[in-house]
C-alpha atoms as a PDB file:
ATOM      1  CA  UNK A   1      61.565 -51.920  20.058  1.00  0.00           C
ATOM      2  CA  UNK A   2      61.316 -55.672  18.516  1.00  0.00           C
ATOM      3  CA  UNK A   3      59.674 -58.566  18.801  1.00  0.00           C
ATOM      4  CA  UNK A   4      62.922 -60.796  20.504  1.00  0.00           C
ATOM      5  CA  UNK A   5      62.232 -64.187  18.358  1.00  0.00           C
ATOM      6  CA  UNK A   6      62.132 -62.615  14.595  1.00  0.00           C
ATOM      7  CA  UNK A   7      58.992 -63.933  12.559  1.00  0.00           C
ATOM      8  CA  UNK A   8      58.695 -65.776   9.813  1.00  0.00           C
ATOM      9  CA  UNK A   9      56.682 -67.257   7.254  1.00  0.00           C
ATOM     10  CA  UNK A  10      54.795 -69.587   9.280  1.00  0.00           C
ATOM     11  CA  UNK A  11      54.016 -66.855  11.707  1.00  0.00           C
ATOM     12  CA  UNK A  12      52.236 -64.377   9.452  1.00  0.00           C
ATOM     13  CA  UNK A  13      49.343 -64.647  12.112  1.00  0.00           C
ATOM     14  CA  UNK A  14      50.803 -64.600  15.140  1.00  0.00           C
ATOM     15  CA  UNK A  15      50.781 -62.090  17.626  1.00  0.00           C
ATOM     16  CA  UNK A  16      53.835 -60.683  18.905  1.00  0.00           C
ATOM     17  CA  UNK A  17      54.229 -60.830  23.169  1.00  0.00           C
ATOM     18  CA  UNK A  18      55.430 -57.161  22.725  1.00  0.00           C
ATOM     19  CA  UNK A  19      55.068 -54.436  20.824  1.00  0.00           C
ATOM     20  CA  UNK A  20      56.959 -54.702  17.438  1.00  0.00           C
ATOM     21  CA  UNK A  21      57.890 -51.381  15.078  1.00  0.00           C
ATOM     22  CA  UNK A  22      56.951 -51.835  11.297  1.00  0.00           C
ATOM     23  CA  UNK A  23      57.300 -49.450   8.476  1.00  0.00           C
ATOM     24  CA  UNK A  24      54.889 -48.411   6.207  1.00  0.00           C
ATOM     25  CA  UNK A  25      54.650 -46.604   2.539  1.00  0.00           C
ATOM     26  CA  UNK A  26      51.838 -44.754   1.788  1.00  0.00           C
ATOM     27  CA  UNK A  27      51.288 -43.216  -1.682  1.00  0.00           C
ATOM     28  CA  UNK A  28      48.153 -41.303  -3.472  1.00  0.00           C
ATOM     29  CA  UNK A  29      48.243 -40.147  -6.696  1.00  0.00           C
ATOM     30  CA  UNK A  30      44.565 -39.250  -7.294  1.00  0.00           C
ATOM     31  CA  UNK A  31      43.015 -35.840  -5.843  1.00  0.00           C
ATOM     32  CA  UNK A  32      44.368 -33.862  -3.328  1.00  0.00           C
ATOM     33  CA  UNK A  33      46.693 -36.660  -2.630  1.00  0.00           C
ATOM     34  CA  UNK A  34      48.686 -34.468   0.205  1.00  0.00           C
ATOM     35  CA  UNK A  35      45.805 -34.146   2.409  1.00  0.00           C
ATOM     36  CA  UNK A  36      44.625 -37.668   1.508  1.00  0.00           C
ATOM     37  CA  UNK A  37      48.144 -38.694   3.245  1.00  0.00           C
ATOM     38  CA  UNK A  38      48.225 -36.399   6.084  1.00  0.00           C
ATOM     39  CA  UNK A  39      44.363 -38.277   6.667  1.00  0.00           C
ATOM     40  CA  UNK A  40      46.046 -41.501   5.970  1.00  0.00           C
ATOM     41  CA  UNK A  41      48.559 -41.030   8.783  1.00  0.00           C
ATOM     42  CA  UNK A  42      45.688 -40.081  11.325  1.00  0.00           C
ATOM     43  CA  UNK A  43      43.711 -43.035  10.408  1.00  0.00           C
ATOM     44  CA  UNK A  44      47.120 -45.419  11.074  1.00  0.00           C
ATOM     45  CA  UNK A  45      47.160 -43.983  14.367  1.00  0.00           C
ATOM     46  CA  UNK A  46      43.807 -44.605  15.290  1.00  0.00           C
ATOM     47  CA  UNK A  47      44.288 -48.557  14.065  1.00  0.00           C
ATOM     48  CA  UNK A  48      43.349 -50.844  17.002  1.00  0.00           C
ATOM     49  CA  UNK A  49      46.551 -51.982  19.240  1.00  0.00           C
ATOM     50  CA  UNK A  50      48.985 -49.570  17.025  1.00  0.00           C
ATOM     51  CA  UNK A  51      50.614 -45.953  17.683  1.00  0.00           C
ATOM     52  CA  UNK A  52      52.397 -43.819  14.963  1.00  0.00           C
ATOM     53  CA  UNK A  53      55.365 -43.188  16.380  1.00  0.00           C
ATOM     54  CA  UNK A  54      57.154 -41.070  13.523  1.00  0.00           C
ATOM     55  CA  UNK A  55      56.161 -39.991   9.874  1.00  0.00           C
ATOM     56  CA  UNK A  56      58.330 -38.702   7.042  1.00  0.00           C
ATOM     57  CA  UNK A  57      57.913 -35.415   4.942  1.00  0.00           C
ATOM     58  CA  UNK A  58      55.339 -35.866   2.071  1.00  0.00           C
ATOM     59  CA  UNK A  59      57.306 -36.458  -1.082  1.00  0.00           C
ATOM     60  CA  UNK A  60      56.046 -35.752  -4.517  1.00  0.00           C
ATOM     61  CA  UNK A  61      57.792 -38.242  -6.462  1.00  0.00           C
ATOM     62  CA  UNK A  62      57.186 -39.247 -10.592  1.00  0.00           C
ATOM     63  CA  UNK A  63      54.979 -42.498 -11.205  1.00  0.00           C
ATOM     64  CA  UNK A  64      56.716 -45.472 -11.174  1.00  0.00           C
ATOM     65  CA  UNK A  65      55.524 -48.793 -13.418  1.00  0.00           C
ATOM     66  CA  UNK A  66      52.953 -47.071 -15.539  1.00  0.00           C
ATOM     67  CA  UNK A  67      54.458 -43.640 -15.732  1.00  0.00           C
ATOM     68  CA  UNK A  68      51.647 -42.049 -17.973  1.00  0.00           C
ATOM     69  CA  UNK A  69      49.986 -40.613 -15.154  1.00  0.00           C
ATOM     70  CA  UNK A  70      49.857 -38.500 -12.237  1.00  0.00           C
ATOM     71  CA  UNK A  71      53.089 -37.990 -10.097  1.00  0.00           C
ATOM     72  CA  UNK A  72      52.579 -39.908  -6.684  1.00  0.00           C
ATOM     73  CA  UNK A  73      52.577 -38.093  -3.431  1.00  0.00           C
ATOM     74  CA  UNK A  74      54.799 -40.789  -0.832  1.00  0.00           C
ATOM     75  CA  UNK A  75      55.579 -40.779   2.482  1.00  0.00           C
ATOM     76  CA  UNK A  76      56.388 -43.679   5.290  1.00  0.00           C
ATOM     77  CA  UNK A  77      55.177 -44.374   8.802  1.00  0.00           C
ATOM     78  CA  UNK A  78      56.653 -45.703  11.788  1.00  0.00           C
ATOM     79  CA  UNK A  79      54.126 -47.466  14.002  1.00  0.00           C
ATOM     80  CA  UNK A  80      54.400 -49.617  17.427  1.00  0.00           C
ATOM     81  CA  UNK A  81      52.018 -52.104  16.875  1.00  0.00           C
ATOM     82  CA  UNK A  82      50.917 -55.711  18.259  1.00  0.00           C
ATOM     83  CA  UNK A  83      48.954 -56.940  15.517  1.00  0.00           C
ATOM     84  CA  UNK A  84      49.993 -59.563  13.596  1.00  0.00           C
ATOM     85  CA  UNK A  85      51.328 -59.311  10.308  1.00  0.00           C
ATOM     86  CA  UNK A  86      48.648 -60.664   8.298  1.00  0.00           C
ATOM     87  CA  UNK A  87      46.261 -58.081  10.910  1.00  0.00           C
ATOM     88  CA  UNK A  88      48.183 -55.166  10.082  1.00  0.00           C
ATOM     89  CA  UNK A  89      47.731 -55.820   6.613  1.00  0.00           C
ATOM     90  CA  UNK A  90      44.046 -56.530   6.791  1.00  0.00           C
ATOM     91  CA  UNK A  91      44.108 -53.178   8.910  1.00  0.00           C
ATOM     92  CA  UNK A  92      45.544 -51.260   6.148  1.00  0.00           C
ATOM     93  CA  UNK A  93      43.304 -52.275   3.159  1.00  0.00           C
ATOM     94  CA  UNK A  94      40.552 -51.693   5.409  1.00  0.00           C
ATOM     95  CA  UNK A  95      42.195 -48.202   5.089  1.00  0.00           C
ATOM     96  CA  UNK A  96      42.538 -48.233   1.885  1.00  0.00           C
ATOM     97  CA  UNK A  97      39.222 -48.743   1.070  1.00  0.00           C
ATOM     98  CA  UNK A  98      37.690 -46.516   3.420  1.00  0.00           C
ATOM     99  CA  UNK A  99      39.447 -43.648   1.185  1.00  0.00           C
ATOM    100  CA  UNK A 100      38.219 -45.188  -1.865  1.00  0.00           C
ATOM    101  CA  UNK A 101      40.588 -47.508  -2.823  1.00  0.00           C
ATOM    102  CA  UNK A 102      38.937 -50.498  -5.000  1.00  0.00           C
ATOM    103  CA  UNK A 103      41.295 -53.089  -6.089  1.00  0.00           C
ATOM    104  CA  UNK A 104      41.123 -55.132  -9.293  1.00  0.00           C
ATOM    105  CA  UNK A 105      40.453 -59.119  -8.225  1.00  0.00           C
ATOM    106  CA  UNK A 106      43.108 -60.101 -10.795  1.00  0.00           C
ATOM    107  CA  UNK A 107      45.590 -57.422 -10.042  1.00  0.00           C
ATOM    108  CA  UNK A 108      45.299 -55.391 -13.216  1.00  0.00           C
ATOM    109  CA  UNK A 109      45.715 -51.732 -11.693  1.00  0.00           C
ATOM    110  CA  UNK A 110      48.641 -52.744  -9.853  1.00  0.00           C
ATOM    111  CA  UNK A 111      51.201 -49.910 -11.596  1.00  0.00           C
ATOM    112  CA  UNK A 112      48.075 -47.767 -12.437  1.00  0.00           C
ATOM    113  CA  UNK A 113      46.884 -44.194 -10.458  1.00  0.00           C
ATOM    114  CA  UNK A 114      45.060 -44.786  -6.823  1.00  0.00           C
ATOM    115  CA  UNK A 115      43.508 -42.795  -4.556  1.00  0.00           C
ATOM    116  CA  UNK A 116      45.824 -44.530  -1.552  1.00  0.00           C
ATOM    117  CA  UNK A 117      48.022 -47.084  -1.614  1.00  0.00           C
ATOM    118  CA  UNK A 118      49.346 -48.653   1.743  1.00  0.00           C
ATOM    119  CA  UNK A 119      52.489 -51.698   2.038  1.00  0.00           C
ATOM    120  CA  UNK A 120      53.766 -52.867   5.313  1.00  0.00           C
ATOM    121  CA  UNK A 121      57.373 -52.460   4.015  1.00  0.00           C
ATOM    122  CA  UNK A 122      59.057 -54.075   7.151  1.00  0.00           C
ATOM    123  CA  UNK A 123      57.802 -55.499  10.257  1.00  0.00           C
ATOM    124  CA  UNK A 124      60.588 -55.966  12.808  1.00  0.00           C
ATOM    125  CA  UNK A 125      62.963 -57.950  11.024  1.00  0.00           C
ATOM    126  CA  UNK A 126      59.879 -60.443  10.027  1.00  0.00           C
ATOM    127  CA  UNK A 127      60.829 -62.104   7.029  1.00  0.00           C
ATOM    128  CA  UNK A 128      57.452 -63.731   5.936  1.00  0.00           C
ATOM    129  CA  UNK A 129      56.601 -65.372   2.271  1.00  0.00           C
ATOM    130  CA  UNK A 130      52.723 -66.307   2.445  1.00  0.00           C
ATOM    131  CA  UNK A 131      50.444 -65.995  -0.091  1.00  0.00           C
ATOM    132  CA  UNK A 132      49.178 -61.776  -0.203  1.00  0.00           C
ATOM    133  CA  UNK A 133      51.979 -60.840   2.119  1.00  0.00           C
ATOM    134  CA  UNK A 134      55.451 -60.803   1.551  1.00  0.00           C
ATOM    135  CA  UNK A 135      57.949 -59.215   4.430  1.00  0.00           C
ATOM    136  CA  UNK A 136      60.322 -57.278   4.098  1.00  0.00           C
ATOM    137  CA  UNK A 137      58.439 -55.678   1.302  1.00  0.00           C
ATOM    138  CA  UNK A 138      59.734 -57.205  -1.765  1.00  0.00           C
ATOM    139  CA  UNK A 139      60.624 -54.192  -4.277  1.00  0.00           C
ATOM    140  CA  UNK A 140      61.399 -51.602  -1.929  1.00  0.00           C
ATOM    141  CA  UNK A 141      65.338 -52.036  -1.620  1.00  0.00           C
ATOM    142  CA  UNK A 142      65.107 -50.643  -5.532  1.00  0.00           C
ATOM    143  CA  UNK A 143      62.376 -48.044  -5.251  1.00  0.00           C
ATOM    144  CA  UNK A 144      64.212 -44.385  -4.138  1.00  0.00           C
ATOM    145  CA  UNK A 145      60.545 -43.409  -3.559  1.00  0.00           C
ATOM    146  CA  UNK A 146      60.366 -45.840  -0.317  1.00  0.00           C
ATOM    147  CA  UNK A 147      64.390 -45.246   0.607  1.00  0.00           C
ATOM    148  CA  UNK A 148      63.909 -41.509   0.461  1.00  0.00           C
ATOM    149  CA  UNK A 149      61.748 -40.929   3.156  1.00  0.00           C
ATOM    150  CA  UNK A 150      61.834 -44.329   4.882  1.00  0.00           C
ATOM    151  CA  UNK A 151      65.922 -43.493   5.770  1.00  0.00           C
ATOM    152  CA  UNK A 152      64.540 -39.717   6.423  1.00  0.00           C
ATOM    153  CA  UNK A 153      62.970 -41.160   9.633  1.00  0.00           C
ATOM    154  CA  UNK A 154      65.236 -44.454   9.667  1.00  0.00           C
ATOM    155  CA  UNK A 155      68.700 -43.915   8.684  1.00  0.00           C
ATOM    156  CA  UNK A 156      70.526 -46.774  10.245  1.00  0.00           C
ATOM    157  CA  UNK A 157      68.070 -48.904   9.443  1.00  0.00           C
ATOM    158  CA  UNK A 158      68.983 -52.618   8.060  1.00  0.00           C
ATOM    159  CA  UNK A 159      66.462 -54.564   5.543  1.00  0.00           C
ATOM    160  CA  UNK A 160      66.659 -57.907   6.601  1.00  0.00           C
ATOM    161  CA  UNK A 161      67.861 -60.749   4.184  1.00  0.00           C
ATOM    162  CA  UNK A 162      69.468 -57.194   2.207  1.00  0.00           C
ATOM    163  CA  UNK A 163      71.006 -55.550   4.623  1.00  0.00           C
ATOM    164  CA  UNK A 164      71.810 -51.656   5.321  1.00  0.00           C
ATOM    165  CA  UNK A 165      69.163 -49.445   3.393  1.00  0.00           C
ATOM    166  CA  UNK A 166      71.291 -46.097   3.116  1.00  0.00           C
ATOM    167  CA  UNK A 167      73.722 -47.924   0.441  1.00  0.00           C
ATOM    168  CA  UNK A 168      70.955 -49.092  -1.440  1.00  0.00           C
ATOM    169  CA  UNK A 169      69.532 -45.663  -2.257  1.00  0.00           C
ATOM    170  CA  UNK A 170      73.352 -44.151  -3.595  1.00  0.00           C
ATOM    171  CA  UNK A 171      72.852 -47.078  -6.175  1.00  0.00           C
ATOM    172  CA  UNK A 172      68.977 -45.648  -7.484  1.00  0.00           C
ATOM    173  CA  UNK A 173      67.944 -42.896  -9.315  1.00  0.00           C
ATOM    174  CA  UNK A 174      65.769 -40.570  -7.102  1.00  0.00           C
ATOM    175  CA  UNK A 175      65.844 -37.496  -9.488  1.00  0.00           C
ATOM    176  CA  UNK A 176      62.028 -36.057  -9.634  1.00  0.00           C
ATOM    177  CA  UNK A 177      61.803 -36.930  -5.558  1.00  0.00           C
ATOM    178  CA  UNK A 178      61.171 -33.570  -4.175  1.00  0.00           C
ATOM    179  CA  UNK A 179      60.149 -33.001  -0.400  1.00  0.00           C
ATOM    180  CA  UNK A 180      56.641 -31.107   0.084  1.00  0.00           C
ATOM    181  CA  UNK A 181      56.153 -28.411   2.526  1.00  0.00           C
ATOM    182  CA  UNK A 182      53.215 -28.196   5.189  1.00  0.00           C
ATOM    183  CA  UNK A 183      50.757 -27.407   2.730  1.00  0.00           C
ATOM    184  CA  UNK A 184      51.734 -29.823   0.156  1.00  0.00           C
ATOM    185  CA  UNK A 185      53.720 -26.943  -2.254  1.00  0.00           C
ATOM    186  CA  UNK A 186      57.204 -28.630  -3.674  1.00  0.00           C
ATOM    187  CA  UNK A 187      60.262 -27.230  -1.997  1.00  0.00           C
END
C-alpha cells in the first residue's frame, strides 16, 4: 500500500490521503533488551492512526560505532500508518522516552548503549532531507543489522534513490547477526 504522489522534502508534514507502509528499526542494548523490543512492537501498534502489520525475528547483533559495549538486540517493523513523517517520528521518540530513552542535546551518545532506539528507515518511497529527519534512512543500505531482518519481512523491497536492498546486504559483513528464539535465547 503507498501513498500514489511519493513525498518529499517539502512534505515532511504532510499527511498522506491514504494509508502509507513505513519501516522501522528498533534496537536495545541495555537490560533485558528482548522483552524491551517485543514491548516496543506493542507500543508501535498502539500509536494513534498506525497498525503493525508485520515484525521481524529479534536479532542479537554486535555493537556497531562504539563497539565497547553491549551487543544490540534489532529487529524491524512494518506499520500502515497515516501520520506524517515528521508525526511518526515525533511518535517514536515519544516511545523512546517512555522506555527510558534520554538523548544527549548535542548528540554525544549517538554510537553509545540505549535502552531503545527507534529510526523510521523508509516511509513509502518518501525521500525527505529536513533538518532531524532524513528518509530513506541514511546509513541503513550499509548496516547488515537493518538489511537482515528488514529483507526477512521485505525481500523485494527497493530503497529509493539506492535501489534493490537484497544486493546490498551480499556486499556487508553480517557475521555476529544471529536470529533469537521466542524467549530471546540465540539460535
Amino acid at each position: 500500500m503507498r501513498d500514489p504522489d511519493p513525498l518529499t522534502g517539502a512534505d515532511a508534514d504532510r499527511v498522506p490521503s491514504a494509508p502509507v507502509l513505513a519501516h522501522l528499526g528498533l534496537g536495545a542494548n541495555l537490560g533485558d533488551a528482548a522483552a524491551t523490543l517485543r514491548r516496543a512492537l506493542q507500543a508501535l501498534d498502539a500509536l494513534p492512526h498506525t497498525r503493525l502489520s508485520r515484525a521481524s525475528r529479534l536479532y542479537r547483533t554486535p555493537a556497531w560505532g562504539v563497539t565497547e559495549q553491549p551487543d544490540f538486540v534489532n529487529a524491524v517493523a512494518e506499520v500502515e500508518t497515516t501520520l506524517s513523517p515528521r508525526a511518526l517520528l515525533d511518535a517514536l521518540l515519544a516511545v523512546e522516552r517512555a522506555f527510558g530513552r534520554v538523548r544527549a542535546a548535542d548528540g554525544s551518545d549517538r554510537w553509545g548503549p540505549r535502552s531503545l532506539d527507534l529510526d523510521i528507515l523508509l516511509y513509502a518511497d518518501a525521500r525527505i532531507d529536513v533538518p532531524g529527519l532524513q528518509l530513506p534512512h541514511p546509513q541503513m543500505h550499509r548496516r547488515a543489522f537493518v538489511l537482515v531482518p528488514l529483507l526477512e519481512i521485505a525481500p523485494s523491497l527497493a530503497i529509493p534513490g539506492i535501489g534493490p536492498a537484497a544486493p546490498l546486504l551480499q556486499g556487508l559483513d553480517d557475521g555476529g547477526i544471529v536470529a533469537l528464539d521466542g524467549d530471546g535465547a540465540s539460535r
